[in-house]
C-alpha atoms as a PDB file:
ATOM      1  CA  UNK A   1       0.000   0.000   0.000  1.00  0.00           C
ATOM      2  CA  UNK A   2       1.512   3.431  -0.512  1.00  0.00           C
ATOM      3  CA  UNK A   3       3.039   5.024   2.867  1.00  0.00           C
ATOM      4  CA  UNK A   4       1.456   8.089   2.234  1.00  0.00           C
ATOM      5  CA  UNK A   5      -2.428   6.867   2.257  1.00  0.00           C
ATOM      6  CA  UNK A   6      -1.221   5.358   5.492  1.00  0.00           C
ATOM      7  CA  UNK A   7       0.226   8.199   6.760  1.00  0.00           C
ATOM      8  CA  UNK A   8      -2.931   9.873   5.950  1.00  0.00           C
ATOM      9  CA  UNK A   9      -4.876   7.205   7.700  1.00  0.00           C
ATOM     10  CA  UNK A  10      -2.359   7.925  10.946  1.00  0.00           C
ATOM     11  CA  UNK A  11      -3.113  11.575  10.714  1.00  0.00           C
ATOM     12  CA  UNK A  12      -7.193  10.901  10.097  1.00  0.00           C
ATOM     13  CA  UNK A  13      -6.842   8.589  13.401  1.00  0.00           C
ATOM     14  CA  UNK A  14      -4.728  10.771  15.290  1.00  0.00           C
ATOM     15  CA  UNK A  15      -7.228  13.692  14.878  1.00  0.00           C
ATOM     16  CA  UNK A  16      -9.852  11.505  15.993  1.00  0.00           C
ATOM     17  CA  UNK A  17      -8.177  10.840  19.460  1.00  0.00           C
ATOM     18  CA  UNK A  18      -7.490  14.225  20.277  1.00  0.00           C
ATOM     19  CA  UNK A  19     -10.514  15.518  19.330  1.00  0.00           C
ATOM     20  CA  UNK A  20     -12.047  12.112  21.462  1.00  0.00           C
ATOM     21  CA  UNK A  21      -9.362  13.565  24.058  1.00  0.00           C
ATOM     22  CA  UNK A  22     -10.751  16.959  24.271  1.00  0.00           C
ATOM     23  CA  UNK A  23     -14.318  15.177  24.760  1.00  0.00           C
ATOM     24  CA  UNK A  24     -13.213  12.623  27.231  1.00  0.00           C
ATOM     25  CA  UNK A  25     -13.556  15.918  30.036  1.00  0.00           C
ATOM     26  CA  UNK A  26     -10.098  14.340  32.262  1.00  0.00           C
ATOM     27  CA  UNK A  27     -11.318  10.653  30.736  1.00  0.00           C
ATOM     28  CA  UNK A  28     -14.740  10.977  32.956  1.00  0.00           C
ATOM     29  CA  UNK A  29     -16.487  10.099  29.499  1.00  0.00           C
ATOM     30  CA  UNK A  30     -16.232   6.428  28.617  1.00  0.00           C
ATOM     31  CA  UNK A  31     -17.239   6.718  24.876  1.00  0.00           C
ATOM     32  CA  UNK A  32     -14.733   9.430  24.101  1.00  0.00           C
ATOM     33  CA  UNK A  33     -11.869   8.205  26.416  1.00  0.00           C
ATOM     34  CA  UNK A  34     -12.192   4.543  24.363  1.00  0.00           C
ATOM     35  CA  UNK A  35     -12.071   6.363  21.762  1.00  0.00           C
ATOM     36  CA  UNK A  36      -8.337   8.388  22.613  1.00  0.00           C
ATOM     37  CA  UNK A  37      -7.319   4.621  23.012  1.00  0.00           C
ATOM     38  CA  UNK A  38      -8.468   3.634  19.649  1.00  0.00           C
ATOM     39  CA  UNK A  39      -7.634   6.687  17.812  1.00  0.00           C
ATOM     40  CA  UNK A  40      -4.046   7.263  18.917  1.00  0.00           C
ATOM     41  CA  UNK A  41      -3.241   3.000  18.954  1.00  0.00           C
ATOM     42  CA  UNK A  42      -4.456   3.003  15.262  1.00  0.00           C
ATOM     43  CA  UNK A  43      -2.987   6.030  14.422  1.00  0.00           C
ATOM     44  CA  UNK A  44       0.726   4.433  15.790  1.00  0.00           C
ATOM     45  CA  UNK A  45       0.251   1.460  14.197  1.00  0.00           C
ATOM     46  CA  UNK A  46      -0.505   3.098  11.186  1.00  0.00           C
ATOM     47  CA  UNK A  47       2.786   5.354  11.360  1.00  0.00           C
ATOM     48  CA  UNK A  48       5.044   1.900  12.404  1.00  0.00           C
ATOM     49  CA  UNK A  49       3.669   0.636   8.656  1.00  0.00           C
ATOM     50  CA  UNK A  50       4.760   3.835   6.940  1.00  0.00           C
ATOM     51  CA  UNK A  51       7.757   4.012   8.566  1.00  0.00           C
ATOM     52  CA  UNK A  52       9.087   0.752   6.617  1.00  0.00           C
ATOM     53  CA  UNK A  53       9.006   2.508   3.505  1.00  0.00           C
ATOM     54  CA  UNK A  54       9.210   6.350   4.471  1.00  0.00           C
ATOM     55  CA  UNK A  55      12.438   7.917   6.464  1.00  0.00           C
ATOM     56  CA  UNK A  56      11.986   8.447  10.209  1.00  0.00           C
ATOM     57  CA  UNK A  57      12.103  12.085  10.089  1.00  0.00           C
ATOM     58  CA  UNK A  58       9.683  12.691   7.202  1.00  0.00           C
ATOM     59  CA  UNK A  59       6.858  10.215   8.833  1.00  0.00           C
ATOM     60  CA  UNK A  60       7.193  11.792  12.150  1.00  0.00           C
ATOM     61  CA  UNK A  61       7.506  14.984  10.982  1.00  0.00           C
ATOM     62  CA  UNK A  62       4.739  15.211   8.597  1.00  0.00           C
ATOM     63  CA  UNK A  63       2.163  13.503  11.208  1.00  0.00           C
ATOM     64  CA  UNK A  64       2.655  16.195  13.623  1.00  0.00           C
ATOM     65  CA  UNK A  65       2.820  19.033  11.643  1.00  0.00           C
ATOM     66  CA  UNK A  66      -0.188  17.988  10.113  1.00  0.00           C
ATOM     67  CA  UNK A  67      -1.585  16.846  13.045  1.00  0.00           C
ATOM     68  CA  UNK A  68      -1.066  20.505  14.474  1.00  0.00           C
ATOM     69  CA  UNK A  69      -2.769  21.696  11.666  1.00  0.00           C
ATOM     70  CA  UNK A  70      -5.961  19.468  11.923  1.00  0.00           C
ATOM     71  CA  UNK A  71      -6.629  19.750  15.560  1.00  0.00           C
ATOM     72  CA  UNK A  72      -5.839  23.656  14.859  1.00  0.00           C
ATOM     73  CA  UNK A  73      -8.976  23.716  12.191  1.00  0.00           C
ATOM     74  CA  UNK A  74     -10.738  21.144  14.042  1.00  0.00           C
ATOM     75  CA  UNK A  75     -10.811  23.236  17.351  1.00  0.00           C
ATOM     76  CA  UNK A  76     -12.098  26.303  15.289  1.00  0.00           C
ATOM     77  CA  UNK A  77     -14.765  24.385  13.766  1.00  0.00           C
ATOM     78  CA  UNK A  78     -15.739  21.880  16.232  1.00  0.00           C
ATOM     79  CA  UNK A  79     -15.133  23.996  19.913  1.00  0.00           C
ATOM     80  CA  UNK A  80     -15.478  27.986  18.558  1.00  0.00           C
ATOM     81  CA  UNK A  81     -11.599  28.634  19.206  1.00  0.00           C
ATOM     82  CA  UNK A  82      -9.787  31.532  18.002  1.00  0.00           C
ATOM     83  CA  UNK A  83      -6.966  31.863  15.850  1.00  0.00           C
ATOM     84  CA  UNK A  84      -5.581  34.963  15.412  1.00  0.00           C
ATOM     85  CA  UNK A  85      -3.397  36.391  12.643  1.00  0.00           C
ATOM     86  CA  UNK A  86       0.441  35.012  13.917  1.00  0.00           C
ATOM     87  CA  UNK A  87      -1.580  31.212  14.647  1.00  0.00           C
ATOM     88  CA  UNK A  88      -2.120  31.448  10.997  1.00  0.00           C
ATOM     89  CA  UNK A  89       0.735  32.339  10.094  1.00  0.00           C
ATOM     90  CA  UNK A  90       2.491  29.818  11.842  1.00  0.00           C
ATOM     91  CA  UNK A  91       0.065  27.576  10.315  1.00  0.00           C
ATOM     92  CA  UNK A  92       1.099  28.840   6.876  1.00  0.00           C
ATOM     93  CA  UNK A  93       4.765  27.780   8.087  1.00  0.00           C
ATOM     94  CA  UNK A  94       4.257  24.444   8.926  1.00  0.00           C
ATOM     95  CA  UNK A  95       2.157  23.225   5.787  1.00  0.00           C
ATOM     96  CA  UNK A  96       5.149  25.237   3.779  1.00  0.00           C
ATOM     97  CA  UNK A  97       7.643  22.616   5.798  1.00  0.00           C
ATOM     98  CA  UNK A  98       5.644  19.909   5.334  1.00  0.00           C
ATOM     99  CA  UNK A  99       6.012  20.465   1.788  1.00  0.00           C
ATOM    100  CA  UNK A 100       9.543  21.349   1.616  1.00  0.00           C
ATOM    101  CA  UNK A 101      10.311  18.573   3.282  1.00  0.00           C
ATOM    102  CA  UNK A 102       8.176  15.607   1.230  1.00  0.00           C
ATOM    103  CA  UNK A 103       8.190  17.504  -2.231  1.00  0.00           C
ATOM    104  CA  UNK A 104      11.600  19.371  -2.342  1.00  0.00           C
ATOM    105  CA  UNK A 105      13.926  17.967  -0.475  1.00  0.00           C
ATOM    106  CA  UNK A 106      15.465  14.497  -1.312  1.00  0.00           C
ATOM    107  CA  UNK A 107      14.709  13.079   1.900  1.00  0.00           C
ATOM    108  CA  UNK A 108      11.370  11.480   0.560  1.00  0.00           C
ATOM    109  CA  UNK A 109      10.745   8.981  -1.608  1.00  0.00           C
ATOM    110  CA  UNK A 110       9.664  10.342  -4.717  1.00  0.00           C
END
């Protein structure tokens, strides 16, 4: 299977336990707190498969910056957060790394 529908699955599964996370209220919720547990044990296991045909630092480092981004957009859409002008910016940033780093640079598999 190609690493990076995997690595999208990991990110997709990854959202869903934080967001499950931020619902679990201190894991006082059962449905959401089984959820963290499935979301973030998928989401690993996902990221162990890409990692066998993806570098270390391009798995790892794509998941979390586009995990940042997600849960960023997914608490301003889900739970009315805020982001202000330098959040977006710093958004803008990371997605600009993320594609340095798996379009330009030769540190990806291309």
């Amino acid at each position: 299977m190609n690493p990076y529908v995997l690595l999208t699955g990991a990110i997709v599964s990854e959202l869903i336990g934080t967001t499950a996370l931020k619902l679990s209220d201190g894991f006082s919720n059962l449905l959401p707190s089984v959820g963290v547990v499935v979301g973030y044990g998928f989401a690993f296991y996902l990221v162990s498969l890409t990692m066998e045909d993806l570098p270390i630092g391009v798995v790892y480092g794509t998941w979390a910056a586009l995990g940042i981004v997600g849960v960023a957009a997914i608490g301003v859409v889900v739970f009315d957060e805020t982001l202000d002008l330098a959040g977006v910016v710093g958004i803008l940033f990371i997605l600009i790394g993320v594609y340095c780093v798996n379009i330009l640079s030769r540190m990806s598999v291309h």
